[in-house]
Structure formats: C-alpha cells, structure tokens
C-alpha atoms as a PDB file:
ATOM      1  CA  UNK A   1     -12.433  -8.567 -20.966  1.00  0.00           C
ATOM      2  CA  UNK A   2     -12.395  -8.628 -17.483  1.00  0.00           C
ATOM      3  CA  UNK A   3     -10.621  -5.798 -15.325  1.00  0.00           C
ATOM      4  CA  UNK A   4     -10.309  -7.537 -12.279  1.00  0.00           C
ATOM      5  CA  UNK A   5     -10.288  -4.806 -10.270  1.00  0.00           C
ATOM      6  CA  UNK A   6      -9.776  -6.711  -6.602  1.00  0.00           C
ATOM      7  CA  UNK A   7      -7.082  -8.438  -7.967  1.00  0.00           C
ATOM      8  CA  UNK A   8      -5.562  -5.124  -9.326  1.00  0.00           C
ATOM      9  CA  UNK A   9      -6.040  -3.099  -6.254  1.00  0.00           C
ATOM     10  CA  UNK A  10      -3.614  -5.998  -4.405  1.00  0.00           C
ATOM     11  CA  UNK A  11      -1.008  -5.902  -7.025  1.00  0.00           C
ATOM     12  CA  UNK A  12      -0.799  -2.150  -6.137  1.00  0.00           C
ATOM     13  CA  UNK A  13      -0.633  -2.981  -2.565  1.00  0.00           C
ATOM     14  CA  UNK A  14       2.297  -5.508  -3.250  1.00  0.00           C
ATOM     15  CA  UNK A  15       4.354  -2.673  -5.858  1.00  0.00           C
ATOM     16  CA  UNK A  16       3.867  -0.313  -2.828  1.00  0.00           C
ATOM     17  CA  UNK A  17       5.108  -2.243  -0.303  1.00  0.00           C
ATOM     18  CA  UNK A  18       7.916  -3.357  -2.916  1.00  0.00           C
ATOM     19  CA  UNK A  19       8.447   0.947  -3.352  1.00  0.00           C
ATOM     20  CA  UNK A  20       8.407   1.487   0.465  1.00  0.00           C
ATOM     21  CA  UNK A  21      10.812  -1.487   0.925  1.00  0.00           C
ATOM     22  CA  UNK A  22      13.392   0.063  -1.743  1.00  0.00           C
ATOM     23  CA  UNK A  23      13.059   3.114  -0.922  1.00  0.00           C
ATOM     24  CA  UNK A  24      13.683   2.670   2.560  1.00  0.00           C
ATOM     25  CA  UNK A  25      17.045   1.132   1.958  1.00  0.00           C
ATOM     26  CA  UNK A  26      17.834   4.260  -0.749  1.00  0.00           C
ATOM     27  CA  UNK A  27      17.016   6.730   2.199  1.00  0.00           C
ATOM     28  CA  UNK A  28      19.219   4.976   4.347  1.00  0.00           C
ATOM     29  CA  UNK A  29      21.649   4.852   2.123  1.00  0.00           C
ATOM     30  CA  UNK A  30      21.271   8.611   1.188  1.00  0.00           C
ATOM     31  CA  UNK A  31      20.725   9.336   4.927  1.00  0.00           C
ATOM     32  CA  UNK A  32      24.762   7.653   5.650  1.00  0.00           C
ATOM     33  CA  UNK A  33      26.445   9.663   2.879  1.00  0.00           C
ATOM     34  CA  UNK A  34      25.067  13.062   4.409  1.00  0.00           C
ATOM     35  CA  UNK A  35      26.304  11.495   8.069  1.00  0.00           C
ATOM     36  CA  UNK A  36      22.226  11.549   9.045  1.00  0.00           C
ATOM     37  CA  UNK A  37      20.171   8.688  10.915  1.00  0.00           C
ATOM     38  CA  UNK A  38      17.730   6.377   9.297  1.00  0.00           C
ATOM     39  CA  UNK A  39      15.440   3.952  11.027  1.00  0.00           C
ATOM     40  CA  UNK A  40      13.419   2.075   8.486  1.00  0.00           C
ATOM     41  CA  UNK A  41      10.010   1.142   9.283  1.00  0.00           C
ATOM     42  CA  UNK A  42      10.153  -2.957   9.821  1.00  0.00           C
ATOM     43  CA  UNK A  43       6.464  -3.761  11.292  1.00  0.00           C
ATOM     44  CA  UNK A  44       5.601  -4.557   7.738  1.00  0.00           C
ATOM     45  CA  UNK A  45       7.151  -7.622   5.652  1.00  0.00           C
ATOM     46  CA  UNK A  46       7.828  -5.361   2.705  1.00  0.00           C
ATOM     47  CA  UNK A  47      10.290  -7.796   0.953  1.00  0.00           C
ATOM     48  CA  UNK A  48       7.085 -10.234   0.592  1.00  0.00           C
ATOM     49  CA  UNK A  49       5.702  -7.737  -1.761  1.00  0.00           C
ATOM     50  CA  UNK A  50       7.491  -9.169  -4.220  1.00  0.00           C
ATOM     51  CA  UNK A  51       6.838 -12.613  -4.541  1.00  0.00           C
ATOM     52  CA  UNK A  52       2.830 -11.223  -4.402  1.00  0.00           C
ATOM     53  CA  UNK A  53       3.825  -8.851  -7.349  1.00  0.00           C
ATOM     54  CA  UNK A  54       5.505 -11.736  -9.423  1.00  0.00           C
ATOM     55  CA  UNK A  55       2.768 -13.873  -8.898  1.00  0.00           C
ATOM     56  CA  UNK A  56      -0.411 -11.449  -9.518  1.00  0.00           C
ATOM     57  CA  UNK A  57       1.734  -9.909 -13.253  1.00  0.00           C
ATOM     58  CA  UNK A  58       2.254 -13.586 -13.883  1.00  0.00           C
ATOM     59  CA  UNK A  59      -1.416 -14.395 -13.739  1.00  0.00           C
ATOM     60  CA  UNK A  60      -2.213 -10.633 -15.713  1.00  0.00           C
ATOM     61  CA  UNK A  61      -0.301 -10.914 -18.246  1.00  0.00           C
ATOM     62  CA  UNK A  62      -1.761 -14.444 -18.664  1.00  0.00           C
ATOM     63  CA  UNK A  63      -5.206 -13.626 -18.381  1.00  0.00           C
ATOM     64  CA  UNK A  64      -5.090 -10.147 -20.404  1.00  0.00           C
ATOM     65  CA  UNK A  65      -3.333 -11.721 -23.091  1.00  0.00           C
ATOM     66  CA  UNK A  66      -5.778 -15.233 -23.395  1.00  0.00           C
ATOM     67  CA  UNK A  67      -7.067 -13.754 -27.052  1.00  0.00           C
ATOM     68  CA  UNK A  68      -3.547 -14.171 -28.591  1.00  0.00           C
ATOM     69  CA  UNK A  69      -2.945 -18.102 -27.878  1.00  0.00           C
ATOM     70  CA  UNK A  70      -1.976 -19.511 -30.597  1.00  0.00           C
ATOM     71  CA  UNK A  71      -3.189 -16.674 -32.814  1.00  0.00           C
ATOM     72  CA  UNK A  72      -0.768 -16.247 -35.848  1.00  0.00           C
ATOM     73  CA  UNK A  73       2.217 -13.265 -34.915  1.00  0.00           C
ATOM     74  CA  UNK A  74       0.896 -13.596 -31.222  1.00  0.00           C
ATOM     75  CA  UNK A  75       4.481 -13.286 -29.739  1.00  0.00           C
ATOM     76  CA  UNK A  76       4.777 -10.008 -31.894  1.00  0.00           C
ATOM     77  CA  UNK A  77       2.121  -8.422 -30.449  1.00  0.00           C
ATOM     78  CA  UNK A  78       2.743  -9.333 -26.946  1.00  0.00           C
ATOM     79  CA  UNK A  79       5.762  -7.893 -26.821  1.00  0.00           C
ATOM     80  CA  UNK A  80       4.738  -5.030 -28.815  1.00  0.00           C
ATOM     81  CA  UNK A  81       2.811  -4.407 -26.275  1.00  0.00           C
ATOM     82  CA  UNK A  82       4.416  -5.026 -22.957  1.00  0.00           C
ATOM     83  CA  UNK A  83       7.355  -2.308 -24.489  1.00  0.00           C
ATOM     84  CA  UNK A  84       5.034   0.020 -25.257  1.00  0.00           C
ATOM     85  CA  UNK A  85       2.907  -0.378 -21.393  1.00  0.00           C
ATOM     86  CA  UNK A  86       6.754  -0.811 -19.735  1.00  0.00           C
ATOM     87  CA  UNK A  87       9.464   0.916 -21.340  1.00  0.00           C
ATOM     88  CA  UNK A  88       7.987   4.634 -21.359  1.00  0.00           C
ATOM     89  CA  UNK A  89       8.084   4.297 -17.477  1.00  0.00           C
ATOM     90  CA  UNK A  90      11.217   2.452 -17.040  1.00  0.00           C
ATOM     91  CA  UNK A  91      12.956   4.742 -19.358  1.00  0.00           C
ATOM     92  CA  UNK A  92      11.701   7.835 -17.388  1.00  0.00           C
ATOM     93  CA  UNK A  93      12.966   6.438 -14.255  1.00  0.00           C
ATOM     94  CA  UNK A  94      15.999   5.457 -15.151  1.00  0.00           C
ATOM     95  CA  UNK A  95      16.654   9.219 -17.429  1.00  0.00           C
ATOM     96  CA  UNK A  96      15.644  10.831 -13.663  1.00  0.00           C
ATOM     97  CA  UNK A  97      18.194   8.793 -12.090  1.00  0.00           C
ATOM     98  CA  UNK A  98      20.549   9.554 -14.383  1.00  0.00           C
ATOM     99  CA  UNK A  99      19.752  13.518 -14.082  1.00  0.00           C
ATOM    100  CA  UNK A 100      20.481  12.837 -10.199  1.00  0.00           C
ATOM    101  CA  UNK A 101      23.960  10.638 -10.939  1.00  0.00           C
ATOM    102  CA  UNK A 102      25.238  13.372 -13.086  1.00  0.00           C
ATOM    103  CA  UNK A 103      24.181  16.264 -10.714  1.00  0.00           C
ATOM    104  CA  UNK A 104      25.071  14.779  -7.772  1.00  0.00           C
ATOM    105  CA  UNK A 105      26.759  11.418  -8.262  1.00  0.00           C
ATOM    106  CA  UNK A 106      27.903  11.673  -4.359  1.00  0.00           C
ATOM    107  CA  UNK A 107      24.770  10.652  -3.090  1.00  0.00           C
ATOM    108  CA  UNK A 108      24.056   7.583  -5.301  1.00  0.00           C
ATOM    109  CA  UNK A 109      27.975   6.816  -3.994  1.00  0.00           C
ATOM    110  CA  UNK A 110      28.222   4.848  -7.187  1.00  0.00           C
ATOM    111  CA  UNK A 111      30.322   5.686 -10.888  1.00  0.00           C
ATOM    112  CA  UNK A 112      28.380   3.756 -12.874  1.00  0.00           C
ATOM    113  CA  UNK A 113      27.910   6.390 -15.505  1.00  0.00           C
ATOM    114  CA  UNK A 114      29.956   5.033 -18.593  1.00  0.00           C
ATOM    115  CA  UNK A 115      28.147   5.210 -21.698  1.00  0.00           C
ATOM    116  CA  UNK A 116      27.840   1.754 -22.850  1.00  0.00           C
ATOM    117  CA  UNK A 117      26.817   0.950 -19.570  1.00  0.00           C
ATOM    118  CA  UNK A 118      24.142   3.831 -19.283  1.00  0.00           C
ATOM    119  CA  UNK A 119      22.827   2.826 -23.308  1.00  0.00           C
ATOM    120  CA  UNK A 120      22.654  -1.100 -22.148  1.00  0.00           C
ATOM    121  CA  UNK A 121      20.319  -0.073 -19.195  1.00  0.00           C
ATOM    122  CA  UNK A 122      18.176   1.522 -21.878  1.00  0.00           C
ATOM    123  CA  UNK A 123      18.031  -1.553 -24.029  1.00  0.00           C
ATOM    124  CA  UNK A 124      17.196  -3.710 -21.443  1.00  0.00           C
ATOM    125  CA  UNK A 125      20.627  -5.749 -22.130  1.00  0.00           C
ATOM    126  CA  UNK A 126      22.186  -6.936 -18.508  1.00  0.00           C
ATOM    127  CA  UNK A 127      25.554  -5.649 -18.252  1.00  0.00           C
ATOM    128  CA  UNK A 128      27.870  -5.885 -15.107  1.00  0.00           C
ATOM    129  CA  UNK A 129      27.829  -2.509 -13.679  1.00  0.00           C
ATOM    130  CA  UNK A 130      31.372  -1.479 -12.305  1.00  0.00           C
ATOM    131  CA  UNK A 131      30.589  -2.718  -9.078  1.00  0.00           C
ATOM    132  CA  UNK A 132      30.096  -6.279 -10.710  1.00  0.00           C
ATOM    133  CA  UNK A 133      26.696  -6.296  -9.701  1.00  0.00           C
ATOM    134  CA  UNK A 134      24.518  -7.075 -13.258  1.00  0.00           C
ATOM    135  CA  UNK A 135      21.820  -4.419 -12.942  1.00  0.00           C
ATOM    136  CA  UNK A 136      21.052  -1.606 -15.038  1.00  0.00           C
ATOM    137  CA  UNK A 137      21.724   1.842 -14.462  1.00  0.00           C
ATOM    138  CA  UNK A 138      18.314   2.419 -12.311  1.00  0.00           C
ATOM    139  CA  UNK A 139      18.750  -0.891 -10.476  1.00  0.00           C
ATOM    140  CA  UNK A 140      15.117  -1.803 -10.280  1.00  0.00           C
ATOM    141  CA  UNK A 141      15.337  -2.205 -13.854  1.00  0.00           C
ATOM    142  CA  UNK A 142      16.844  -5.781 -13.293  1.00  0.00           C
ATOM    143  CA  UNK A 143      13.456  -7.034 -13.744  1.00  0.00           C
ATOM    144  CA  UNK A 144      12.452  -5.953 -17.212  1.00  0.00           C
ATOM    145  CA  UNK A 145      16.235  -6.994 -17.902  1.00  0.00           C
ATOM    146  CA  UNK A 146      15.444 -10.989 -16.852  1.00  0.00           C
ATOM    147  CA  UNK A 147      11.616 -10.422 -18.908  1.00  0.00           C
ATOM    148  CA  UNK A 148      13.555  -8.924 -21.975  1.00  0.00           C
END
C-alpha cells in the first residue's frame, strides 16, 4: 500500500492551520477572562483548513481501507480500527481538558462538568452541553461525535 506521503504532508498542513485557527480563538478567549489583549493572526485563511482536512481523511480513509470492500465483516474491522487510530488521542485530549476544567474551571468560563455529560463526551454520544451547544466536553470532539 501506498503512503502517499505528499498528500499526507498537506493534510498536516490543513490540521495545523485548523490547530492555529482554534487555538487562536481559545487564547483569546483565555486572554479576556484574565482582562489581557489578544490579536489573532488573520493573514492566513485558517478556517479553510478544514474543508482541506475533510476532504484529504475522506479520500484516506477511502484509499487505506480499498482491501476491505466488500470483504466479509469489513465494517467490523474498519471501525475497529478507526477507534483504536482515534480514540486514544481524543480521549487524552479531552482527560487534559478535563484536568484544566476541574483545576481551573474559570478560564474555560464554562460548567460543563456534570458527569453524564463528561462520560457521553467519552463515548462519542452528542449530548447538549449546558450551554445548549451539542459538543462534547473537549469541543473539537464534535467531529468524531458526527463519524461515530
């Protein structure tokens, strides 16, 4: 199998610019609760990151997974898989942001910490957070949500 490595190397470009783009609007966040200033860095389309992302996975998980069409238990094994390449990650993202909500929920200015709430995000089940927004706990976890 192919590893496509140009193809790789701009997925990582587009999950970048999605990471700068978030976390940009965290820090200003962050940077309003402690009464700071924040000017993002906007000479780079960061939100089109994402469309680039959905479309590259899309075409990854289609090509890396070409061996298992129409192979008996196929749908098994993908998503086998895709838990065990996603969740370990998601699941230690969302355990460090819920280190930093119970440490110091004041600068996440959210109390979304109810434990239903906090075991759907685990599970991947979309809940409506307190807010009413329906994103897990670590909210760039709604994406595994709408692929679970």
């Amino acid at each position: 199998m192919t590893k496509l490595p140009y193809i790789q190397v701009l997925r990582a470009c587009a999950a970048l610019s999605i990471a700068i783009l978030h976390a940009q609007y965290d820090a200003g966040l962050m940077a309003a609760q402690l009464g700071w200033q924040f000017q993002p860095f906007q000479a780079v389309p960061w939100a089109a990151g994402v469309d680039v992302f959905f479309v590259i996975s899309g075409f990854i998980i289609v090509h890396a997974s070409r061996n298992l069409f129409e192979a008996p238990g196929a749908g098994k094994v993908f998503l086998a898989r895709r838990i065990a390449r996603v969740a370990p990650l998601y699941w230690t993202a969302t355990t460090l942001y819920l280190a930093v909500a119970l440490i110091s929920p004041e600068v996440l200015n959210r109390s979304i910490l109810e434990p239903g709430f906090v075991l759907a995000s685990y599970l991947f089940i979309p809940l409506a957070r307190p807010d009413g927004l329906v994103q897990p706990l670590y909210s760039l976890g709604w994406t595994l949500n709408y692929e679970m």
